[in-house]
Structure formats: structure tokens, C-alpha cells
C-alpha atoms as a PDB file:
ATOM      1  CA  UNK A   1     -18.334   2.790  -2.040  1.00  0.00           C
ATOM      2  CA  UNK A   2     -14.460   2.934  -0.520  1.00  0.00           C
ATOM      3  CA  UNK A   3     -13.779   5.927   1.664  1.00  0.00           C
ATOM      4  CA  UNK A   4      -9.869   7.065   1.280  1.00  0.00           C
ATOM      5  CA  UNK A   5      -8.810   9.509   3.759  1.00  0.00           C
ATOM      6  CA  UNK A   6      -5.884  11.877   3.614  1.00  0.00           C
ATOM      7  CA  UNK A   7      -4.182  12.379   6.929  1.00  0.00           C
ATOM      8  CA  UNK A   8      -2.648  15.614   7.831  1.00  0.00           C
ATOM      9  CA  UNK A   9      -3.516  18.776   9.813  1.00  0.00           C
ATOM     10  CA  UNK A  10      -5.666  21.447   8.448  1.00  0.00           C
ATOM     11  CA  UNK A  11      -4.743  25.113   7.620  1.00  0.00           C
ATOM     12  CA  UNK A  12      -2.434  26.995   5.744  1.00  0.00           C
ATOM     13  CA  UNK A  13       0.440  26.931   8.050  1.00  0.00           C
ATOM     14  CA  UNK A  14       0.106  22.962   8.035  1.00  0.00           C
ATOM     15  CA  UNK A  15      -0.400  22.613   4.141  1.00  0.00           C
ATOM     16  CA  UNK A  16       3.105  21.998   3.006  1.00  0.00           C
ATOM     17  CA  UNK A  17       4.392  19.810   6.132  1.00  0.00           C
ATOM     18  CA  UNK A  18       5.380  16.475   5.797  1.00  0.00           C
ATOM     19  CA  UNK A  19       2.808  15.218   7.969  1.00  0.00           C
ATOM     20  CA  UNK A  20       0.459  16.487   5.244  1.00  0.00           C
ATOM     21  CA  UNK A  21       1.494  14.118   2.765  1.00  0.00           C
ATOM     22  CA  UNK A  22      -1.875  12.162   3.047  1.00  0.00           C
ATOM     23  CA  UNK A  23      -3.427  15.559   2.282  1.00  0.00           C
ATOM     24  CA  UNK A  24      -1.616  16.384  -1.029  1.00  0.00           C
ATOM     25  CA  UNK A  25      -1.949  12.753  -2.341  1.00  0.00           C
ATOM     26  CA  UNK A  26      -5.872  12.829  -2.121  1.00  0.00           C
ATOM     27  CA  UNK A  27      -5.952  16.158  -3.234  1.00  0.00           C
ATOM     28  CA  UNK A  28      -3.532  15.150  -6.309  1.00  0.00           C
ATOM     29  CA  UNK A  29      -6.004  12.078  -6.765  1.00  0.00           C
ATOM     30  CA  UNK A  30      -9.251  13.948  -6.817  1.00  0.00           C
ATOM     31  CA  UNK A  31      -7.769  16.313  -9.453  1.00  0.00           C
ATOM     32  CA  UNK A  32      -6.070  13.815 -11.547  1.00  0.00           C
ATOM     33  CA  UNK A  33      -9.489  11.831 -11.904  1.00  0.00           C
ATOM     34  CA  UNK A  34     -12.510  14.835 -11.634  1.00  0.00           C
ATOM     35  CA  UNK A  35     -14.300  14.578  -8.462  1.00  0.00           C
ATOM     36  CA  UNK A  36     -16.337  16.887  -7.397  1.00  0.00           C
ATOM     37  CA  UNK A  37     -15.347  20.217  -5.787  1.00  0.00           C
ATOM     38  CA  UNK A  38     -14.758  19.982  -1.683  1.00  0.00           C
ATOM     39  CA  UNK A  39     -17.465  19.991   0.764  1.00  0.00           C
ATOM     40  CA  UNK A  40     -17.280  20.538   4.286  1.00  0.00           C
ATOM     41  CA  UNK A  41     -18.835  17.107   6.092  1.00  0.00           C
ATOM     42  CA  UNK A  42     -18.288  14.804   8.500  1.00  0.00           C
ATOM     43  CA  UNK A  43     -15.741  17.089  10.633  1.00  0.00           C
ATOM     44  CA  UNK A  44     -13.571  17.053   7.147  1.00  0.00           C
ATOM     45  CA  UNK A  45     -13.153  18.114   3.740  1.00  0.00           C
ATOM     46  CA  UNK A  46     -14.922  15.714   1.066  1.00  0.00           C
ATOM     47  CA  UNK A  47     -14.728  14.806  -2.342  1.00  0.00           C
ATOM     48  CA  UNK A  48     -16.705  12.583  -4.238  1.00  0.00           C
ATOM     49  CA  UNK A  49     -15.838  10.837  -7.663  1.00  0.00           C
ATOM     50  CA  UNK A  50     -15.117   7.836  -9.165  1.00  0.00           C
ATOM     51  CA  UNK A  51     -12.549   5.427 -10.144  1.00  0.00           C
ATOM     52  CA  UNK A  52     -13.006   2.993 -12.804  1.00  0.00           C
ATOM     53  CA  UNK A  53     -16.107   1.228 -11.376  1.00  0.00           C
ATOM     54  CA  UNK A  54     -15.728   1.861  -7.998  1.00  0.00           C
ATOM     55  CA  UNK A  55     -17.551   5.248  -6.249  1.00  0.00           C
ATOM     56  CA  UNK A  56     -14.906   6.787  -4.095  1.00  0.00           C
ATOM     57  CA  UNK A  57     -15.377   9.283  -0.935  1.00  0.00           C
ATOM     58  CA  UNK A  58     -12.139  11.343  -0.483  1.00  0.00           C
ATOM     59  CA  UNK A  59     -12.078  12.551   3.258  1.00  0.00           C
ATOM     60  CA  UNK A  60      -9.358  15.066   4.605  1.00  0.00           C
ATOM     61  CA  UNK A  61     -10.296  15.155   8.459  1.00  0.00           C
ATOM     62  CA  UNK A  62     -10.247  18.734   9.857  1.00  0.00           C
ATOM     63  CA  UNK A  63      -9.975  17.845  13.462  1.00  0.00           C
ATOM     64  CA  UNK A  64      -6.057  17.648  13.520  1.00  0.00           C
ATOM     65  CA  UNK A  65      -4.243  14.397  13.031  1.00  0.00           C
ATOM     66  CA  UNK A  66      -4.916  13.374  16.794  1.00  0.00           C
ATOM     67  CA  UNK A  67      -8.233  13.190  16.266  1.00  0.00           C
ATOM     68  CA  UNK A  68      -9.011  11.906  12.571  1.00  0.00           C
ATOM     69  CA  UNK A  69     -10.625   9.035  13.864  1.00  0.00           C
ATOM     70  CA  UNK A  70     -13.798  11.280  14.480  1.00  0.00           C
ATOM     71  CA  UNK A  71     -14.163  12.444  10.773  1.00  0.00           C
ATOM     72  CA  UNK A  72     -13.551   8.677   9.294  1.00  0.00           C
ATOM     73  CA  UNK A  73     -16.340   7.269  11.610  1.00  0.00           C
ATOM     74  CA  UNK A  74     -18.877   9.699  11.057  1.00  0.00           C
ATOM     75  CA  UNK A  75     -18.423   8.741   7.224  1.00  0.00           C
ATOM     76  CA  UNK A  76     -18.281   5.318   7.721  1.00  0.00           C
ATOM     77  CA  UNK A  77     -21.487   5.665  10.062  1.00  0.00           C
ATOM     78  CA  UNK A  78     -23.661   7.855   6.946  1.00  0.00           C
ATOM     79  CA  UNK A  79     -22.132   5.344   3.569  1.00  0.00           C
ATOM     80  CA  UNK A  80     -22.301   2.032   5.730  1.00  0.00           C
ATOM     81  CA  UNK A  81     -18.977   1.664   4.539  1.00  0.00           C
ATOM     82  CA  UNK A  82     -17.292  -1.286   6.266  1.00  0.00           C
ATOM     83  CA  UNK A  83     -13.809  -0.957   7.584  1.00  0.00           C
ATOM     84  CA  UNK A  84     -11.650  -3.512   4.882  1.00  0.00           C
ATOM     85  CA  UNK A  85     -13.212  -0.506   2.444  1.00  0.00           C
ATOM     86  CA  UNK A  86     -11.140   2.099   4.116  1.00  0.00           C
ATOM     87  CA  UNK A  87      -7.972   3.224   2.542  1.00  0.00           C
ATOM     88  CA  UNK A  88      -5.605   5.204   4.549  1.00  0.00           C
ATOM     89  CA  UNK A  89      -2.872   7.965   3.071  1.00  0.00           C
ATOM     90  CA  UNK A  90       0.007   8.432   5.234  1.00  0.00           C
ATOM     91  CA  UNK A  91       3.158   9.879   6.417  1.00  0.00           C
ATOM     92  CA  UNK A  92       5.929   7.171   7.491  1.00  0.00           C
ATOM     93  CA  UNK A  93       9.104   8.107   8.956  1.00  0.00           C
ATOM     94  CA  UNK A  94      10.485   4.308   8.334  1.00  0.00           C
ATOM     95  CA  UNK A  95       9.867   4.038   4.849  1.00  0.00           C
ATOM     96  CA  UNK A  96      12.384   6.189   2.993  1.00  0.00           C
ATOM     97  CA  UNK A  97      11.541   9.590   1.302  1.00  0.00           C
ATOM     98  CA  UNK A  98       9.140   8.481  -2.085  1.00  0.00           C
ATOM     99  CA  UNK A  99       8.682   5.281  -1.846  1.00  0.00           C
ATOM    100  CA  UNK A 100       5.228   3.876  -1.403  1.00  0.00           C
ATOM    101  CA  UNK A 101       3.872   0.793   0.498  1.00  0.00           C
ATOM    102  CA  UNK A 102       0.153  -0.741   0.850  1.00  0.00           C
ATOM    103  CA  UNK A 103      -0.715  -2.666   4.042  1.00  0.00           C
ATOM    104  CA  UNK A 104      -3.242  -3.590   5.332  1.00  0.00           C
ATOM    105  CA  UNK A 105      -3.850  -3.766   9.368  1.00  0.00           C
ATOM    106  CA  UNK A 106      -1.359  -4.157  11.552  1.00  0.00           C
ATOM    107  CA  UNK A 107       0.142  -2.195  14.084  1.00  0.00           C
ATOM    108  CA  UNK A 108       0.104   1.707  14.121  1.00  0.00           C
ATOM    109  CA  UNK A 109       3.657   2.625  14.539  1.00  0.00           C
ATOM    110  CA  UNK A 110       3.232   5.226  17.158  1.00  0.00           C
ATOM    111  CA  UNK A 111       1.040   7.566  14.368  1.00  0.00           C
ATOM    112  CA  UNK A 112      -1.329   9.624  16.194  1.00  0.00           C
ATOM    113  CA  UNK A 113      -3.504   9.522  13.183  1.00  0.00           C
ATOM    114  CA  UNK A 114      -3.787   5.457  12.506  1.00  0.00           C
ATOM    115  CA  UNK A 115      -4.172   4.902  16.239  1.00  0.00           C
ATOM    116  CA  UNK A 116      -7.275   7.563  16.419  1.00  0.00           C
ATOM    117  CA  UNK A 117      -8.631   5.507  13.426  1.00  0.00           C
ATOM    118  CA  UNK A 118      -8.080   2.185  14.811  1.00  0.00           C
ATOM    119  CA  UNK A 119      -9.871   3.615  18.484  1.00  0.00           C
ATOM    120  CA  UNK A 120     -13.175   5.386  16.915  1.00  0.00           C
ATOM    121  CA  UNK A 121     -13.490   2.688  13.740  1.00  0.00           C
ATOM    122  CA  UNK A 122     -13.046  -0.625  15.331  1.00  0.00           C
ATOM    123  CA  UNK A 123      -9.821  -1.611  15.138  1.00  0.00           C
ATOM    124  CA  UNK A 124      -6.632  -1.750  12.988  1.00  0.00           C
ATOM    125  CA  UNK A 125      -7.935  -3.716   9.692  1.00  0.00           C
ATOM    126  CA  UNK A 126      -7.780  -1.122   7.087  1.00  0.00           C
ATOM    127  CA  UNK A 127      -5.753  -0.163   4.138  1.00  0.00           C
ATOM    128  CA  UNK A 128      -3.025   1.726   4.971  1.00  0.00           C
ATOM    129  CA  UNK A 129      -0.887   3.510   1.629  1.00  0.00           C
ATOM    130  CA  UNK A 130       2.306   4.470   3.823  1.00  0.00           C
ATOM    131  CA  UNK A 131       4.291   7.306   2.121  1.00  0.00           C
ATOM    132  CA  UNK A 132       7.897   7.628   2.819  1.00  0.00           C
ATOM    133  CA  UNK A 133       9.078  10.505   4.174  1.00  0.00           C
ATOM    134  CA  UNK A 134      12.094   8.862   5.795  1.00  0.00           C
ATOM    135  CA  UNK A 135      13.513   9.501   9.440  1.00  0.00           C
ATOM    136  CA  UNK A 136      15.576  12.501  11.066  1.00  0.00           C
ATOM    137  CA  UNK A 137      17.738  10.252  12.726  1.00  0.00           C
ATOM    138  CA  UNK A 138      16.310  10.305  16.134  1.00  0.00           C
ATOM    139  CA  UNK A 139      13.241  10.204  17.736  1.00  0.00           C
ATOM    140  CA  UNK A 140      13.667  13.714  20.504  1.00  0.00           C
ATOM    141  CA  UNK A 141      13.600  15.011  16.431  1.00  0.00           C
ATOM    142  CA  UNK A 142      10.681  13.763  15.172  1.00  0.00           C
ATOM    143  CA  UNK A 143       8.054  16.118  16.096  1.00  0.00           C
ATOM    144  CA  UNK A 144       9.829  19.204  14.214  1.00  0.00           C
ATOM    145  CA  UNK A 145      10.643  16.967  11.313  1.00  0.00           C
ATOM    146  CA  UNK A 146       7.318  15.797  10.595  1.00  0.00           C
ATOM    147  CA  UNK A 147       5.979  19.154  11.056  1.00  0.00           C
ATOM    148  CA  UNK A 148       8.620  21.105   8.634  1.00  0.00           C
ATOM    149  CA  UNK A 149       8.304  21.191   4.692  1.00  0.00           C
ATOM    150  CA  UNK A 150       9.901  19.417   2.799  1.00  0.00           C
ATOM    151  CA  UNK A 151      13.250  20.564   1.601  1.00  0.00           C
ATOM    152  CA  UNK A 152      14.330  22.077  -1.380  1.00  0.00           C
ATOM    153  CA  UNK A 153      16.028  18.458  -3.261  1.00  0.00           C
ATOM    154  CA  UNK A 154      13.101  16.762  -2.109  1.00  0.00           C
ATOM    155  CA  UNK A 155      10.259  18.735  -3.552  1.00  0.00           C
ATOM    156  CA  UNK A 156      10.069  16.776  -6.875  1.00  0.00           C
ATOM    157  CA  UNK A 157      10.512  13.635  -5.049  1.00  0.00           C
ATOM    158  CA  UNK A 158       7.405  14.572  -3.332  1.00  0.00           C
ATOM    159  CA  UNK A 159       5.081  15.801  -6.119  1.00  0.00           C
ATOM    160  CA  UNK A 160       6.398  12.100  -7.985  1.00  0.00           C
ATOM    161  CA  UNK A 161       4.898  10.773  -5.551  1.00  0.00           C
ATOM    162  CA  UNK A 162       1.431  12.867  -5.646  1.00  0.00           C
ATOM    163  CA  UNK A 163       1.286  12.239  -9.167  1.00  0.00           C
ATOM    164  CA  UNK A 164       2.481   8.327  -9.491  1.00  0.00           C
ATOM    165  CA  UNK A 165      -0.279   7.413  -6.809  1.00  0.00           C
ATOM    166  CA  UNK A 166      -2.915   9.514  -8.740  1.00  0.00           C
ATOM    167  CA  UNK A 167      -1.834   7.731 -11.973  1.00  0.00           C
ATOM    168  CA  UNK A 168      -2.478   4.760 -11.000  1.00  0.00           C
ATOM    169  CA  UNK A 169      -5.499   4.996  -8.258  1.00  0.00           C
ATOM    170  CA  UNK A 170      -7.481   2.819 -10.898  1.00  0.00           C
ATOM    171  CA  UNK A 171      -5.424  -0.497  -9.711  1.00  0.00           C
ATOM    172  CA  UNK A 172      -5.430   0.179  -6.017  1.00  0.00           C
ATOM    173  CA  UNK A 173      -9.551   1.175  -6.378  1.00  0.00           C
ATOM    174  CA  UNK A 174      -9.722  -2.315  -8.391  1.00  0.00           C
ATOM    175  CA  UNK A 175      -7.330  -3.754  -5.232  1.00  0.00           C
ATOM    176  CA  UNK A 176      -4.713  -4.668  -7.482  1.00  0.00           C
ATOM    177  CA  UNK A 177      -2.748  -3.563  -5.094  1.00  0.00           C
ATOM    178  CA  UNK A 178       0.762  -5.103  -5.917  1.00  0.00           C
ATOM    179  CA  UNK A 179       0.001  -3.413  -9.440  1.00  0.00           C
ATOM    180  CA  UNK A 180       0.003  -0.192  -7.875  1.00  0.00           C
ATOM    181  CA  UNK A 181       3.051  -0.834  -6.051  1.00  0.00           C
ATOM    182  CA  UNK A 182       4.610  -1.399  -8.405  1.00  0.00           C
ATOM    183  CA  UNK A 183       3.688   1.196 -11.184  1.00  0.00           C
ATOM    184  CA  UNK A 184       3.943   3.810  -8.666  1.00  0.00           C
ATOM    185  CA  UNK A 185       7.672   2.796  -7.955  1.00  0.00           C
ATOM    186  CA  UNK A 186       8.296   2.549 -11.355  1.00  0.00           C
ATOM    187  CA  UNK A 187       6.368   6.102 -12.308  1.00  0.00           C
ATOM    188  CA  UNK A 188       8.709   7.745  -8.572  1.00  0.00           C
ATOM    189  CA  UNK A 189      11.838   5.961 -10.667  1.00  0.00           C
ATOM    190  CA  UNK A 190      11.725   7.005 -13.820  1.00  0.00           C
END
């Protein structure tokens, strides 16, 4: 089993924020490949389906991004799921708005999210799938940026995005992960 976790902030008034990003790309994932309907579990939202041959858990933590950590161990803890099978969905201001990088460990770059992760799982060496959401120029801005929609021009940009990384979820599940890349970029370009 892989667990993928969405990161983002729960409620309504949250649900459209940039800092929800991880949150619509799981949810766009889920739908595009017919998991199961959501569960409340493990101090999150959960989904359950699969992916070519691999069983996937999709996990959108309900404790607010601070604490996500909580909700990722206590999944980890019930599937045995080692940490190298944890794939990450994320925000990043310093990737620019739709494009889409994998990593894996490495530092957290200040996200409240990957650094509750890396504090309650063991350490930094998981998959990360950084989402672009670009900068607002300086950092006293960052806070209302990250928690504002997205604007008007950058709405399809966004659901590209959703839908490119749910297109191809087969090749990162497989961990052909330049392959997603790739198509994804490709899919966002088109």
C-alpha cells in the first residue's frame, strides 16, 4: 500500500485557497480513478482505491496544515506503511503557478505542513509532488497569499493541474516518476 496525502486546511472557507492545492489534487485523483467515497479516520478524510497494481490510501488531514503530521502517522501506524511509501501533495511558493515537481526528501522549505510530517513520521525521506503556486513577491505577504483563492486568469491553470496529475497518477503509483513529470507538463502545456 502507498499512502498520498493532500495538504491543506479543512472547511469550507479554506476549500478554494491556494494552500489547498494538495486537497483538490487528491480529491481530483480519487475521482478520476474510482475510489471509494470519504471516510472520516485517522484525524482526516480517507479514500481508498487503486492505481494500476498498486492499493492507494488518499489522506486529507483535518487537523489544519500545522498539524498534518498527526493524521499521516496514525495511518502509517494502522497500514505499516513505511515512510519512502509516502507521497506528499503540496503548495510551493518557489515553483511557479502550474508547474509540477517530484522530490523526494530534503529540506522543508519553511512549510508548516512538510515540517509536521517530517517531526511525527521520522524524518524528511518522503515523496514530496510540489505544486506551483508561485510567490507574492515578498515574504511579510505570504501568509495572505497562500491563504487567498486563486485568481480569476489562474483558475484553469489550476484545474490543469488537478486534472494532468490525476491523468497520469498510474506512472507516479508505478514510480515512474520522471514519466509523470513529464506528461503532466506536457498535459498543463497543451
Amino acid at each position: 500500500m502507498q499512502i498520498w496525502v493532500g495538504l491543506g486546511n479543512p472547511g469550507a472557507k479554506h476549500s478554494l485557497d491556494r494552500h489547498n492545492i494538495g486537497f483538490m489534487v487528491v480529491d481530483a485523483i480519487a475521482d478520476d480513478h474510482g475510489f471509494g467515497s470519504e471516510q472520516a479516520k485517522f484525524n482526516g478524510l480517507s479514500r481508498t482505491g487503486t492505481i494500476g497494481a498498486e492499493k492507494i490510501l488518499i489522506l486529507k488531514p483535518t487537523t489544519f496544515m500545522n498539524k498534518s503530521g498527526i493524521a499521516v502517522q496514525k495511518a502509517m501506524a494502522f497500514y505499516k506503511v513505511p515512510l519512502d511509501r509516502v507521497t506528499v501533495f503540496h503548495d510551493e511558493l518557489d515553483i511557479a503557478p502550474g508547474k509540477v515537481r517530484v522530490k523526494m526528501g530534503g529540506g522543508l522549505a519553511g512549510h508548516n505542513g512538510l515540517r509536521s510530517i517530517n517531526q511525527m513520521c521520522g524524518g524528511p525521506d518522503f515523496q514530496r509532488i510540489r505544486l506551483g503556486i508561485g510567490h507574492p513577491g515578498h515574504k511579510d505577504r505570504v501568509s495572505g497569499y497562500v491563504l487567498s483563492g486563486f485568481a480569476k486568469d489562474e483558475i484553469d491553470l489550476r484545474d490543469d493541474m488537478c486534472n494532468g496529475v490525476a491523468r497520469y497518477a498510474d506512472d507516479l503509483a508505478e514510480g515512474a516518476t520522471d514519466v509523470f513529470q513529464t506528461r503532466v507538463a506536457e498535459y498543463i502545456a497543451r
